[in-house]
C-alpha atoms as a PDB file:
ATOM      1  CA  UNK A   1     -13.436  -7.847 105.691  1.00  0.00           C
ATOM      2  CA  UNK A   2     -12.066  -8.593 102.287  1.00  0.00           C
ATOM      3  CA  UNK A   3      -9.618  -6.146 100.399  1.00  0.00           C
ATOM      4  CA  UNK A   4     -10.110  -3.962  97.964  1.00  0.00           C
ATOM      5  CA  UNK A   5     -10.343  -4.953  94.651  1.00  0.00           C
ATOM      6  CA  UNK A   6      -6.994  -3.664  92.884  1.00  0.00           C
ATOM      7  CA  UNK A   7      -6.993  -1.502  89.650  1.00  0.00           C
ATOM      8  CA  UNK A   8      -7.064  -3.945  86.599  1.00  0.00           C
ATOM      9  CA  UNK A   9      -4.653  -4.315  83.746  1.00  0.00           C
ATOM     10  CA  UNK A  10      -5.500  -1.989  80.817  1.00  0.00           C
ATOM     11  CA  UNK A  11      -7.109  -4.229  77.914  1.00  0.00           C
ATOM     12  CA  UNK A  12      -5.761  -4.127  74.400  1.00  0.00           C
ATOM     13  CA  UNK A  13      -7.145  -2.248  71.375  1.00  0.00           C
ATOM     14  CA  UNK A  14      -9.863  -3.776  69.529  1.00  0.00           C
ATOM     15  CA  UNK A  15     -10.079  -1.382  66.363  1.00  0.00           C
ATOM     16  CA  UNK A  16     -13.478  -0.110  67.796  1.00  0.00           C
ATOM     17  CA  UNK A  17     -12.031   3.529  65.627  1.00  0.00           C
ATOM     18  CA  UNK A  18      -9.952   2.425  62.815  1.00  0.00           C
ATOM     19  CA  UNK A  19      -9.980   5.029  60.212  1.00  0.00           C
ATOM     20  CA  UNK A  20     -11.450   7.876  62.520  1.00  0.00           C
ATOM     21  CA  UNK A  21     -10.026  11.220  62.929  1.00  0.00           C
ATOM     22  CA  UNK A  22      -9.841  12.171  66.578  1.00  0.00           C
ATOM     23  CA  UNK A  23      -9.541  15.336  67.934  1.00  0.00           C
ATOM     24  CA  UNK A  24      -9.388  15.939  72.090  1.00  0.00           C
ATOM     25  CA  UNK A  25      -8.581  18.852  73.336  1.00  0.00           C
ATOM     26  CA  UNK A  26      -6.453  19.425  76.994  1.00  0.00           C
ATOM     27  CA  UNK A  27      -4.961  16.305  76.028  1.00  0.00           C
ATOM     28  CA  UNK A  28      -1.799  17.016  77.609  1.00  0.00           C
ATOM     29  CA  UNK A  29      -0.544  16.623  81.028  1.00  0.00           C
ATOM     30  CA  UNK A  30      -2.058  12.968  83.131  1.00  0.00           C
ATOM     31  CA  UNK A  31      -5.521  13.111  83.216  1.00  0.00           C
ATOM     32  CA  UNK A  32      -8.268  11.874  81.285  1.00  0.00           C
ATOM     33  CA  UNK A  33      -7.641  13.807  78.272  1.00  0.00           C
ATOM     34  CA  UNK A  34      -4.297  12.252  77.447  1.00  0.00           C
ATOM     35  CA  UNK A  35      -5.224   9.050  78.457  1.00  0.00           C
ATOM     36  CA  UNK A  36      -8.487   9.452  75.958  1.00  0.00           C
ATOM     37  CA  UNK A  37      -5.708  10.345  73.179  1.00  0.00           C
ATOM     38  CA  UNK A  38      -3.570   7.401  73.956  1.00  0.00           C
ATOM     39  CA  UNK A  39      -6.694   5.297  73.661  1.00  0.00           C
ATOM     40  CA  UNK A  40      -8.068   6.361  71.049  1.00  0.00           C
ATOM     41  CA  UNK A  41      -4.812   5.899  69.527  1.00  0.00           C
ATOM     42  CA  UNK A  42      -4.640   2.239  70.643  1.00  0.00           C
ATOM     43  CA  UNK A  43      -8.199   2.078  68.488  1.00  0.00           C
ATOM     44  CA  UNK A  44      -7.196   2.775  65.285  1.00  0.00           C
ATOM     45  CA  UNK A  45      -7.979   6.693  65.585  1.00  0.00           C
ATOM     46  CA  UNK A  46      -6.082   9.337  63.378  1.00  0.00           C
ATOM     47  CA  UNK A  47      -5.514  12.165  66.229  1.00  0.00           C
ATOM     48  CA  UNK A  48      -5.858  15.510  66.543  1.00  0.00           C
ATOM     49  CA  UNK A  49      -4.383  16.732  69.692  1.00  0.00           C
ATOM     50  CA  UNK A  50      -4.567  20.236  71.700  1.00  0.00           C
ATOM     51  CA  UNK A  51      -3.808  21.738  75.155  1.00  0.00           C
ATOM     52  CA  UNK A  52      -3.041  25.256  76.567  1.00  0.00           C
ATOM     53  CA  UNK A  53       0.447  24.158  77.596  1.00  0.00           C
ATOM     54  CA  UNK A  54       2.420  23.958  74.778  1.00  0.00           C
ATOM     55  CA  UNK A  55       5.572  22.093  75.751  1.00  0.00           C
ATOM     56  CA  UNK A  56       3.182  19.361  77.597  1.00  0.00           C
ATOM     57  CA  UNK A  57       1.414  19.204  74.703  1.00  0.00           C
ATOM     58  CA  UNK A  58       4.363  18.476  72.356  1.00  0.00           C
ATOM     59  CA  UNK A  59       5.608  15.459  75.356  1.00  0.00           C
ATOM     60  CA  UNK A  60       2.248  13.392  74.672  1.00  0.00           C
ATOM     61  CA  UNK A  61       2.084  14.220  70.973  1.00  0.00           C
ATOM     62  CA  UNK A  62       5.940  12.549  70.947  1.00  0.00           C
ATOM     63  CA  UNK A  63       4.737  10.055  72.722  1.00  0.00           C
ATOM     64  CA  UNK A  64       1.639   8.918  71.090  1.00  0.00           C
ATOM     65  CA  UNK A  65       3.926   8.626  67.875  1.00  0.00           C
ATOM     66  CA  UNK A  66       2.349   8.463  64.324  1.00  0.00           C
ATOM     67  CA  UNK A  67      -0.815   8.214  64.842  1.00  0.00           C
ATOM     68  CA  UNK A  68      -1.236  12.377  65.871  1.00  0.00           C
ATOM     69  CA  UNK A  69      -1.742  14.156  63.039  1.00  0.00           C
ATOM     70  CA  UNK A  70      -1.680  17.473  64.460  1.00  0.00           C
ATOM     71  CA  UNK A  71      -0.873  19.004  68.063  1.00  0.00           C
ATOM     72  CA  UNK A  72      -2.043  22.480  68.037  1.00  0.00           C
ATOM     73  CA  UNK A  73      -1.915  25.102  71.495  1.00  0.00           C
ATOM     74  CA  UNK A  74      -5.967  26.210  72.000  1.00  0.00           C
ATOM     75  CA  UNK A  75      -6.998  27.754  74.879  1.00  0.00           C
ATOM     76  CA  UNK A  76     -10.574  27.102  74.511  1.00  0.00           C
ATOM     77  CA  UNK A  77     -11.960  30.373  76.484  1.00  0.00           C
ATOM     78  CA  UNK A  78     -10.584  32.155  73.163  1.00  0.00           C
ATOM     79  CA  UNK A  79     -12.999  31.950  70.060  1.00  0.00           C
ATOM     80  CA  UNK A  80      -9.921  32.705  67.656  1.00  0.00           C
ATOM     81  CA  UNK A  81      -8.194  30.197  68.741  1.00  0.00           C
ATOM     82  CA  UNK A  82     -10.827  27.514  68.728  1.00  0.00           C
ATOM     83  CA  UNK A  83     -11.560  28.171  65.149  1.00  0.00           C
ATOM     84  CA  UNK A  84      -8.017  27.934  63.917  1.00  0.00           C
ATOM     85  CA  UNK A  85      -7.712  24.728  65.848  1.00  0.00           C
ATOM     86  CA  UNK A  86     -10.813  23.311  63.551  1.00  0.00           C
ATOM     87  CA  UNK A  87      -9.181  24.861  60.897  1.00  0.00           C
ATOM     88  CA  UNK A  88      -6.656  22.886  61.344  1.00  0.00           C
ATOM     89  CA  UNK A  89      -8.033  19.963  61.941  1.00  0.00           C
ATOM     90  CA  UNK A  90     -10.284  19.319  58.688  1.00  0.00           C
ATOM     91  CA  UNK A  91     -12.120  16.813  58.342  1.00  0.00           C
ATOM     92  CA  UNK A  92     -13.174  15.294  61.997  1.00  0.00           C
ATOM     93  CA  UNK A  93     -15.493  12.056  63.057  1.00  0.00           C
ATOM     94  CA  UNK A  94     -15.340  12.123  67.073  1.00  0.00           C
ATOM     95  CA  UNK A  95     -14.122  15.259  69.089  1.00  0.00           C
ATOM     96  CA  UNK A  96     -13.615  15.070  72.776  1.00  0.00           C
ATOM     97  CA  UNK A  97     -14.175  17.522  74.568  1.00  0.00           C
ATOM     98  CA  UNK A  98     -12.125  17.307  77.841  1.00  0.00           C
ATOM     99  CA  UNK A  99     -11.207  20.914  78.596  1.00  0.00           C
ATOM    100  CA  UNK A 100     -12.227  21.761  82.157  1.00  0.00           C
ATOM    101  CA  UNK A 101     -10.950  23.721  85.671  1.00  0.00           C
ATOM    102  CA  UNK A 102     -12.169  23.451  88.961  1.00  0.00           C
ATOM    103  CA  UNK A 103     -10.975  24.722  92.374  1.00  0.00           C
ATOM    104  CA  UNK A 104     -11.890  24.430  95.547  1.00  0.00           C
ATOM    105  CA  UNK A 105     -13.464  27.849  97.328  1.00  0.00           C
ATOM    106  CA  UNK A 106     -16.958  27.957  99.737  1.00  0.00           C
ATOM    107  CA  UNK A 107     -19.465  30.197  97.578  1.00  0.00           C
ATOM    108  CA  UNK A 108     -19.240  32.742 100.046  1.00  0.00           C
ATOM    109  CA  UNK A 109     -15.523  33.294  99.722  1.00  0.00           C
ATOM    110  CA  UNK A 110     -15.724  32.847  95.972  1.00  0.00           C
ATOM    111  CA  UNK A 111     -14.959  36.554  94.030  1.00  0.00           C
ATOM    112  CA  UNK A 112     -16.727  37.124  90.275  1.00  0.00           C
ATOM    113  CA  UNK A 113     -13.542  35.855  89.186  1.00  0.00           C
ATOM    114  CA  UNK A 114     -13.109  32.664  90.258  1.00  0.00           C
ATOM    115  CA  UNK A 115     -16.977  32.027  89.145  1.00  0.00           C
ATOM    116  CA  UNK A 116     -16.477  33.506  86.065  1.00  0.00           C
ATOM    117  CA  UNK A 117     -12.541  31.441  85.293  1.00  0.00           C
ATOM    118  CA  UNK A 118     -14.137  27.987  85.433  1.00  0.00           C
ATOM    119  CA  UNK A 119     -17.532  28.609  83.793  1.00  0.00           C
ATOM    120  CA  UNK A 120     -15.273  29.841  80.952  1.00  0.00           C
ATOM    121  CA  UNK A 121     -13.099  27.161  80.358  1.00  0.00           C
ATOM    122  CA  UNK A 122     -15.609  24.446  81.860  1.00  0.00           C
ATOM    123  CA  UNK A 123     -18.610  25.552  80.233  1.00  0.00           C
ATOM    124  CA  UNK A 124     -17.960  28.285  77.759  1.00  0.00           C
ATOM    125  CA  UNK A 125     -14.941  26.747  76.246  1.00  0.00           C
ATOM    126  CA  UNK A 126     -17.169  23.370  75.726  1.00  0.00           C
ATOM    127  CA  UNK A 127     -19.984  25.404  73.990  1.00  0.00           C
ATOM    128  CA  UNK A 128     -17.455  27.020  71.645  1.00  0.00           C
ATOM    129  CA  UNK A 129     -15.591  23.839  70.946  1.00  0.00           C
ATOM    130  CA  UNK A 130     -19.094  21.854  70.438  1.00  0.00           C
ATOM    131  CA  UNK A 131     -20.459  24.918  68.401  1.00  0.00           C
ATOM    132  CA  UNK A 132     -17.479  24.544  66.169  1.00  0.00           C
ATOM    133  CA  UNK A 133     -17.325  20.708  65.874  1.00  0.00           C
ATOM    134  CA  UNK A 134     -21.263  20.633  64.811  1.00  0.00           C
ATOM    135  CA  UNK A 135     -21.023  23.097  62.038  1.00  0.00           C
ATOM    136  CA  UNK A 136     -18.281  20.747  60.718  1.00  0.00           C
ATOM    137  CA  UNK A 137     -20.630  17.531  61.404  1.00  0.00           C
ATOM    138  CA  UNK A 138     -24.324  18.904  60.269  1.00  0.00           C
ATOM    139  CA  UNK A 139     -22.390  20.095  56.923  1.00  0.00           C
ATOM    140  CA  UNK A 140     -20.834  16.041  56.680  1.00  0.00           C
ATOM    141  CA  UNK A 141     -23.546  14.147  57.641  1.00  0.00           C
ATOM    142  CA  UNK A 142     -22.034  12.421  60.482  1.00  0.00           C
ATOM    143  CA  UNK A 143     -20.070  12.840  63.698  1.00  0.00           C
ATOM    144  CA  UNK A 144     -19.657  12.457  67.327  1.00  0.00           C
ATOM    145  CA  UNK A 145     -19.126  14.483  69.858  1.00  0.00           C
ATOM    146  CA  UNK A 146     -18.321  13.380  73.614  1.00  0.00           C
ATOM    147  CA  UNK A 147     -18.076  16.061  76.840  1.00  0.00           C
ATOM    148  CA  UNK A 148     -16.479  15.448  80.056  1.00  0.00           C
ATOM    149  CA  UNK A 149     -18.807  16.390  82.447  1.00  0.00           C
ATOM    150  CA  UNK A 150     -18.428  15.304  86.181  1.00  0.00           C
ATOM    151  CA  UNK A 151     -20.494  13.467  88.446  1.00  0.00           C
ATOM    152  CA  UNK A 152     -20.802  16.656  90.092  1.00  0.00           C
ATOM    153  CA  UNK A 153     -23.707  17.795  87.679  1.00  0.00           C
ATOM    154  CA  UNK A 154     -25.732  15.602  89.850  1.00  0.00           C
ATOM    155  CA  UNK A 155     -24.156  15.338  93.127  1.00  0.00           C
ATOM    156  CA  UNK A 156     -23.267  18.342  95.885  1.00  0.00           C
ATOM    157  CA  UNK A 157     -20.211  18.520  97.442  1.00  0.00           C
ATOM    158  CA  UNK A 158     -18.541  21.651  99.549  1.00  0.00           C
ATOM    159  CA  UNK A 159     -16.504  23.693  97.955  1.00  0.00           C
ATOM    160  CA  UNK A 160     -17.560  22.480  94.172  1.00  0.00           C
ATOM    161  CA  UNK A 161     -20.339  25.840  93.275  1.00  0.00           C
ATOM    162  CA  UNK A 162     -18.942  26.785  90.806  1.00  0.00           C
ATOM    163  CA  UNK A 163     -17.770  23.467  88.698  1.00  0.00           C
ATOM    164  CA  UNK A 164     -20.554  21.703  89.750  1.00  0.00           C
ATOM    165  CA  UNK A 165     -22.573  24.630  87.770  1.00  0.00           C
ATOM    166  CA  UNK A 166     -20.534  23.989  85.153  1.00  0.00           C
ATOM    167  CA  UNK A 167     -20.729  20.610  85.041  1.00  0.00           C
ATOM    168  CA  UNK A 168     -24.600  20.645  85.334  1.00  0.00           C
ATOM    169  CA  UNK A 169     -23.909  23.399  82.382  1.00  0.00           C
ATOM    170  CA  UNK A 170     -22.196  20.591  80.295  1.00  0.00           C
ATOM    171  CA  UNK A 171     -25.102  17.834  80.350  1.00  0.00           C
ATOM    172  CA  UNK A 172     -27.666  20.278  79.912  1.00  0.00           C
ATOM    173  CA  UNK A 173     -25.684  22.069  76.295  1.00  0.00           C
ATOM    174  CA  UNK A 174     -25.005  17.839  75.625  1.00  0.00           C
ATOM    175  CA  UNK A 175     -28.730  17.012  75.591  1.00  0.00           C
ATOM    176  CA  UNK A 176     -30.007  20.133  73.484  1.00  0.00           C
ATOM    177  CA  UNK A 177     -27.589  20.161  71.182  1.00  0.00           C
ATOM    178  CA  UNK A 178     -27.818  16.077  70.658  1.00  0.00           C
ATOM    179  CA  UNK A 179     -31.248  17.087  69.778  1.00  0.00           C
ATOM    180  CA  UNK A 180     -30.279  19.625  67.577  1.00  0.00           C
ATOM    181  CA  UNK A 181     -27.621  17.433  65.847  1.00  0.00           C
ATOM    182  CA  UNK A 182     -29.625  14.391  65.798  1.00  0.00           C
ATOM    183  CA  UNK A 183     -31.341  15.381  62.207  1.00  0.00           C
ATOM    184  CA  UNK A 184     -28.012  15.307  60.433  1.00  0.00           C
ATOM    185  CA  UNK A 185     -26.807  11.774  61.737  1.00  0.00           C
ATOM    186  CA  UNK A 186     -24.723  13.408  64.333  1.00  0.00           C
ATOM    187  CA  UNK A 187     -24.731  12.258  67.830  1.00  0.00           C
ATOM    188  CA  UNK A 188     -23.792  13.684  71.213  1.00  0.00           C
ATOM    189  CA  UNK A 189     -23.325  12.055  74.646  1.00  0.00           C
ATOM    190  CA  UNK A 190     -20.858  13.329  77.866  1.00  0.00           C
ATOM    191  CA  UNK A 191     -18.937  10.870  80.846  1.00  0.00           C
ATOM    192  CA  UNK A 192     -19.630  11.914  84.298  1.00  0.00           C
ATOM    193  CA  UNK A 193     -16.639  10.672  85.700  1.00  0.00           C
ATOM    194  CA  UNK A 194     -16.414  10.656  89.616  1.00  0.00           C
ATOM    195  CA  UNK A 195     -12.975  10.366  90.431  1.00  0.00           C
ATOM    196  CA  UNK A 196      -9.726   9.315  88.321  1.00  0.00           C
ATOM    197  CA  UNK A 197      -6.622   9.733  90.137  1.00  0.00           C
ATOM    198  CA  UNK A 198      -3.451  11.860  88.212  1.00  0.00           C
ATOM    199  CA  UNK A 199      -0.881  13.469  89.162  1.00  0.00           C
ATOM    200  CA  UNK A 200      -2.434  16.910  88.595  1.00  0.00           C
ATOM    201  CA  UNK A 201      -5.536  16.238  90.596  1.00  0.00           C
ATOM    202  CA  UNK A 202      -3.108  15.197  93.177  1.00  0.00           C
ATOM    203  CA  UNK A 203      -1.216  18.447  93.104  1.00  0.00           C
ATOM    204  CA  UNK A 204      -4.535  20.273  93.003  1.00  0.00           C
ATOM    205  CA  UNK A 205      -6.223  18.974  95.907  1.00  0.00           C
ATOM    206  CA  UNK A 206      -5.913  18.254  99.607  1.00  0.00           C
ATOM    207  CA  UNK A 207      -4.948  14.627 100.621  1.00  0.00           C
ATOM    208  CA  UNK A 208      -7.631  14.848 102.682  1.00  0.00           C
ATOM    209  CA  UNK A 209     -10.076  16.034 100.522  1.00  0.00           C
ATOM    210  CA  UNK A 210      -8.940  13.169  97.675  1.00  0.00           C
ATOM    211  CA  UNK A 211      -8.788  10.471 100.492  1.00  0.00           C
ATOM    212  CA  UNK A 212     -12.726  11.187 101.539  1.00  0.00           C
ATOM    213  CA  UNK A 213     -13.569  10.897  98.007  1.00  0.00           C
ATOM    214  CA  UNK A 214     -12.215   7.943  97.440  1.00  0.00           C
ATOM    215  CA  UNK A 215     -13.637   5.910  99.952  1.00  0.00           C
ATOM    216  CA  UNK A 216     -16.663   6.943  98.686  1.00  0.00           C
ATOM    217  CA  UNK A 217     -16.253   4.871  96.064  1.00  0.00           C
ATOM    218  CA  UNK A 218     -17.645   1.229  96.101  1.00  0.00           C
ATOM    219  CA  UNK A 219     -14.077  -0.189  94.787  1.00  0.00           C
ATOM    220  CA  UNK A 220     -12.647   1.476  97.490  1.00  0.00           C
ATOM    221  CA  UNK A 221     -10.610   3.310  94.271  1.00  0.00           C
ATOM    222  CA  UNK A 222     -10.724   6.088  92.103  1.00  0.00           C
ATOM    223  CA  UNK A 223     -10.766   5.603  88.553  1.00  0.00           C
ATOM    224  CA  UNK A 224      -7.486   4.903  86.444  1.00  0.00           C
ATOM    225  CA  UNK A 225      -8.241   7.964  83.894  1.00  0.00           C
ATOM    226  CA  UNK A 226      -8.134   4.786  81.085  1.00  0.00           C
ATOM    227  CA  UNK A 227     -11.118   3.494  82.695  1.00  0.00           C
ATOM    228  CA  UNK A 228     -12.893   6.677  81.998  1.00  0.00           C
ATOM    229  CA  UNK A 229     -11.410   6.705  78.841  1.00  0.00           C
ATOM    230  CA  UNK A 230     -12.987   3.470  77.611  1.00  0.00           C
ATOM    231  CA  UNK A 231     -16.269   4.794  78.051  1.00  0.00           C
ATOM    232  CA  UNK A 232     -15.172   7.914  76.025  1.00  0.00           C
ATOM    233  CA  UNK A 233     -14.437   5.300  73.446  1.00  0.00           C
ATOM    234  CA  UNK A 234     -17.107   3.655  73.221  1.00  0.00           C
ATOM    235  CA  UNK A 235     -19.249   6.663  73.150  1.00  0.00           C
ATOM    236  CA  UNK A 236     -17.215   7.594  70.354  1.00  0.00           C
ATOM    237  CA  UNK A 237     -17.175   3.996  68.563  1.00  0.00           C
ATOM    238  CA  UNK A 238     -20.011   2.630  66.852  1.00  0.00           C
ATOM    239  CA  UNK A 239     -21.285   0.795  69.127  1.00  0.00           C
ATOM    240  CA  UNK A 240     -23.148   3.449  70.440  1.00  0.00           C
ATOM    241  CA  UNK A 241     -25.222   3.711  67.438  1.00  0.00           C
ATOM    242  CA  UNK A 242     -28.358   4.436  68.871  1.00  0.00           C
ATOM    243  CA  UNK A 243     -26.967   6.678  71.817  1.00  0.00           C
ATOM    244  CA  UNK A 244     -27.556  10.723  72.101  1.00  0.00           C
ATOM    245  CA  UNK A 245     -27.902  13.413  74.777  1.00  0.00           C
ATOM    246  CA  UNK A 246     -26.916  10.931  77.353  1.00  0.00           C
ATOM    247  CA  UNK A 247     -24.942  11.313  80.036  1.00  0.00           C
ATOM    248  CA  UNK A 248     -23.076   7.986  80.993  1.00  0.00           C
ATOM    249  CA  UNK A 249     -21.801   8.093  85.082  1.00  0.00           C
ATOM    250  CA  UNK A 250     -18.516   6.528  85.417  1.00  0.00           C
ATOM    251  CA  UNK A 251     -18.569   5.752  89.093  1.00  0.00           C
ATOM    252  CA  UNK A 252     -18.443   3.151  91.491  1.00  0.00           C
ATOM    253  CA  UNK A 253     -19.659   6.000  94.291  1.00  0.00           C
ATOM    254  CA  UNK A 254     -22.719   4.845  96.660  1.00  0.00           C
ATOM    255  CA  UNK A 255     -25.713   6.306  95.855  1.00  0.00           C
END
C-alpha cells in the first residue's frame, strides 16, 4: 500500500485576470471565499471584497493589500444590502458568489427555521447577488459570474436536506440564468466542490463526520480551498470562453 499523495505547493499567478474587477462575497474568514480573493488577487484581479463579519472582513482585506478596492459588510439574505454592495462596487467583470451555510440536522428533527436559514443565505442570497450582478452585465455587454455550489447537489448524504436542496437550488438558478445571460455575452458556470478543509469547517463539524468524508476521497485528502479556487479562476478567466450553465465537480470522491 502506497501513501497518500500529499497536498501540492500552490502554483504562481499567471495573469489569467489582469485588469478585471473582482468581486466575492463571504470572502472573509478560511474557506474558499478568501482563498478565491487571494487568488484572484495573485491573477491580476482588481477586488471587491464582502462578508457578514465585519472585523474578519477588514483582516483579509489588510492582508490582500492593494489590490482590494473595496471591502464592504453584506449579508446577502438582505436585498438592501446587496444592492448597496453593487452600488458600491461599479463597474464589475467576474463576481463570485461564495456565500453559503449548512448544518448538520436529520430532516425529521429539522424546525421551519433551520430549513428556511440556509435556503436563505445558500440559495436566496445567491439569486439576489446573481440577480444584481446580471443587470450590471446584460447592460455592459460582458461578464462572469461563478456560484459555489457543492457536490452535494448531486450526491446524498445524512444530515445534508436542507443544503443539499440548496445546493441542487444553486446549479439549477446557474443553468437558467446562463441561458438567460448568454444573449448579452455574459456567461455563468458554479464549482461543486466536495471537500476543502478550513478551520471553520473544522469547528463546524464532527471529527468524525470530516474524517469519513475524507477518505472518501480518491487522494485520500480534502481539497486545499486554493485548489477549489483555481477552478473558480479559471471559470472566471478567459479561458473558459466557450463555457456556460456548467457545473464543474471539484472532487477526487469515488463515484
Amino acid at each position: 500500500m502506497t501513501d497518500r499523495p500529499r497536498s501540492p505547493e500552490p502554483i504562481a499567478g499567471h495573469g489569467l485576470l489582469d485588469g478585471k474587477r473582482v468581486l466575492v462575497t463571504a470572502a472573509a474568514g478560511t474557506g474558499i471565499g478568501s482563498a478565491t480573493a487571494r487568488r484572484c488577487a495573485e491573477e491580476g484581479a482588481r477586488l471587491v471584497i464582502s462578508d457578514a463579519h465585519e472585523r474578519r472582513l477588514a483582516e483579509v482585506a489588510a492582508e490582500i493589500g492593494n489590490a482590494v478596492e473595496v471591502a464592504q459588510v453584506c449579508d446577502v439574505t438582505d436585498e438592501a444590502q446587496v444592492q448597496a454592495l453593487f452600488d458600491a462596487a461599479g463597474a464589475l467583470d467576474v463576481v463570485v458568489n461564495n456565500a453559503g451555510l449548512g448544518g448538520q440536522v436529520d430532516l425529521v428533527d429539522m424546525t421551519d427555521e433551520q430549513w428556511s436559514k440556509v435556503l436563505d443565505v445558500t440559495l436566496n442570497g445567491t439569486f439576489r447577488c446573481t440577480r444584481a450582478a446580471l443587470r450590471l452585465m446584460t447592460a455592459a455587454g460582458s461578464g462572469v459570474v461563478v456560484n459555489n455550489a457543492s457536490v452535494l447537489g448531486w450526491r446524498a448524504q445524512a444530515g445534508q436536506a436542507h443544503y443539499a436542496a440548496a445546493k441542487a437550488g444553486v446549479m439549477a438558478l446557474t443553468r437558467c440564468a446562463a441561458i438567460e445571460a448568454a444573449p448579452f455575452g455574459v456567461r455563468v458556470n458554479a464549482v461543486a466542490p466536495s471537500i476543502a478543509m478550513h478551520a471553520f469547517l473544522a469547528k463546524a463539524s464532527s471529527e468524525e463526520l470530516l474524517t469519513e468524508l475524507t477518505e472518501r476521497e480518491a487522494f485520500g485528502r480534502a481539497a486545499e480551498p486554493w485548489e477549489v479556487a483555481n477552478v473558480i479562476v479559471f471559470l472566471a478567466s478567459d479561458y473558459s470562453s466557450y463555457m456556460t450553465g456548467e457545473v464543474v465537480s471539484v472532487s477526487s470522491q469515488h463515484a
